[in-house]
C-alpha atoms as a PDB file:
ATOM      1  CA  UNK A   1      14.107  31.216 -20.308  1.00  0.00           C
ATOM      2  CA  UNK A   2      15.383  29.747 -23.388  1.00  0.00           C
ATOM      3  CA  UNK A   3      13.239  28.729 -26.330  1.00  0.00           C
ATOM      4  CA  UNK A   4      13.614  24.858 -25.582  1.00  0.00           C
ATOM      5  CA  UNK A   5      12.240  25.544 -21.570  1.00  0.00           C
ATOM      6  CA  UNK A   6       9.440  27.401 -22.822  1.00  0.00           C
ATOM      7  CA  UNK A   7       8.691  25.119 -25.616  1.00  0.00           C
ATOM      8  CA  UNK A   8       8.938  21.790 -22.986  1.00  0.00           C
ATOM      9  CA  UNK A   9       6.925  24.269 -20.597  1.00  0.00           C
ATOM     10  CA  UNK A  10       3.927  24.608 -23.052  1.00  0.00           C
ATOM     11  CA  UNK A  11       4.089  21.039 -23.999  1.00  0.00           C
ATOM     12  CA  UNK A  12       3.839  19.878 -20.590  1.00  0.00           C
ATOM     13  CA  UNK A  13       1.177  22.194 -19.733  1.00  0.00           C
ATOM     14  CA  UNK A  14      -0.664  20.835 -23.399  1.00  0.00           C
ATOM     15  CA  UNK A  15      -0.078  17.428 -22.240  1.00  0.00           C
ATOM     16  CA  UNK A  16      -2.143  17.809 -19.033  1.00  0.00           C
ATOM     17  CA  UNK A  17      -4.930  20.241 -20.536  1.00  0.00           C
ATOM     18  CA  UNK A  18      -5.190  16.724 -22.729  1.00  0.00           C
ATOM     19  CA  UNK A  19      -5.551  14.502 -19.755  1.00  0.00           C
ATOM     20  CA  UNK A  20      -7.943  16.314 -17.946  1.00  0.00           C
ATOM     21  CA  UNK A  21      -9.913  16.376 -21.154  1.00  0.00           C
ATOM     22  CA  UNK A  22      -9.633  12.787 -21.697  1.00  0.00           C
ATOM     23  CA  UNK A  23     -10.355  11.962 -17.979  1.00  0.00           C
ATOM     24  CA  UNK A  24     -13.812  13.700 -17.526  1.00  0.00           C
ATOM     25  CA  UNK A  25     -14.551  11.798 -21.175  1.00  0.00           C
ATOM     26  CA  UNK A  26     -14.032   8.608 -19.154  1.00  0.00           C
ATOM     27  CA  UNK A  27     -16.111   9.946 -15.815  1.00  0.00           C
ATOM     28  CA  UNK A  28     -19.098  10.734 -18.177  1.00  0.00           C
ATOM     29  CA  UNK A  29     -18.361   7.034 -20.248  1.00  0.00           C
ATOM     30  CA  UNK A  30     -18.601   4.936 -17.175  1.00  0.00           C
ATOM     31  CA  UNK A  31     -22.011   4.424 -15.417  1.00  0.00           C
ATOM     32  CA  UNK A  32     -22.194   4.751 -12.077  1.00  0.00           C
ATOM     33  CA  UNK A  33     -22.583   0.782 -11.439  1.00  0.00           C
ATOM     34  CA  UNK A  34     -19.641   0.102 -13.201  1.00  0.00           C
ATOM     35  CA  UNK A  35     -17.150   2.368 -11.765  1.00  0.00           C
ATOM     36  CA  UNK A  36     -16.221   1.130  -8.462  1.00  0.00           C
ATOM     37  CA  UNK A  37     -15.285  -2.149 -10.480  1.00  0.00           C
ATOM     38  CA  UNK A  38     -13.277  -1.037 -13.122  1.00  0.00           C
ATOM     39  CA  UNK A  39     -11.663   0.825  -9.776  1.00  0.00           C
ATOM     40  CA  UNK A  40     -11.488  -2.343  -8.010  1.00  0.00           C
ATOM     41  CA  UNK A  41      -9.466  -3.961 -10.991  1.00  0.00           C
ATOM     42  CA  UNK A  42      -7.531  -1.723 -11.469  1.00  0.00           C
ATOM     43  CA  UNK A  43      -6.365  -1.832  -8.200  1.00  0.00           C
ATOM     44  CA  UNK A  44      -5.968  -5.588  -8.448  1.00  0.00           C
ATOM     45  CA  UNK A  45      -3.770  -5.035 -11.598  1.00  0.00           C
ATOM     46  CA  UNK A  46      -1.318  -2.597 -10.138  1.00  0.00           C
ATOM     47  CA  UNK A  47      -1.058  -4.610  -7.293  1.00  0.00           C
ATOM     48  CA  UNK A  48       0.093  -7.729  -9.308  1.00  0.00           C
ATOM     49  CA  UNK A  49       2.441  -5.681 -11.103  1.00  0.00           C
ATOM     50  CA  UNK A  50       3.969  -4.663  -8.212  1.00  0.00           C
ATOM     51  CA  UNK A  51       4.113  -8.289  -7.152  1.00  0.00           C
ATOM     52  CA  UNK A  52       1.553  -9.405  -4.290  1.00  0.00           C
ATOM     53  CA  UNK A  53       1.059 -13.291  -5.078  1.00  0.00           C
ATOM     54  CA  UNK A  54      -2.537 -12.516  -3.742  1.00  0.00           C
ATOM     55  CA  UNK A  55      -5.190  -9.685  -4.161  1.00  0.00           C
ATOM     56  CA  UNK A  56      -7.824  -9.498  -1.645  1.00  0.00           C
ATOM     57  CA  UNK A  57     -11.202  -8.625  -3.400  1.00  0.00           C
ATOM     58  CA  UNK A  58     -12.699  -5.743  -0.628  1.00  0.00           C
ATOM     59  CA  UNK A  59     -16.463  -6.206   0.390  1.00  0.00           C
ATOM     60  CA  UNK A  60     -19.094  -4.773  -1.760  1.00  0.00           C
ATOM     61  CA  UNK A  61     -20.590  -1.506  -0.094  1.00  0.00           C
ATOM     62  CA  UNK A  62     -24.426  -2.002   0.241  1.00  0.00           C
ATOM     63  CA  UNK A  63     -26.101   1.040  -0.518  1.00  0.00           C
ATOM     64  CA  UNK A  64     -28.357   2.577   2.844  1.00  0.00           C
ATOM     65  CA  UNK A  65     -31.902   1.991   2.519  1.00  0.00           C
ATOM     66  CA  UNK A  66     -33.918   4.942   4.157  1.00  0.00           C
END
């Protein structure tokens, strides 16, 4: 392996050490309420971007009362 593949090899593998990292920051940011919509526009986003004139908003899940 030359020095440039192992140097691109330990970058890549620093690069996604550094995204889990900065994705369980985000899990632990977000309260619980909020997550499924930040989720939800997301979703809407991408699908814009990949251009759908229209976005469906999906029903809100009712939590089960025991």
């Amino acid at each position: 392996m030359s020095l440039k593949e192992e140097a691109e090899r330990r970058i890549a593998g620093l690069i996604k050490r550094w995204d889990d990292f900065n994705c369980s920051l985000a899990d632990r940011a977000l309260p619980d309420n909020r997550r499924r919509t930040v989720s939800e526009l997301s979703l809407q986003d991408k699908a814009l971007k990949a251009g759908q004139k229209a976005v469906k908003k999906r029903a809100k899940k009712t939590p089960n009362k025991s």
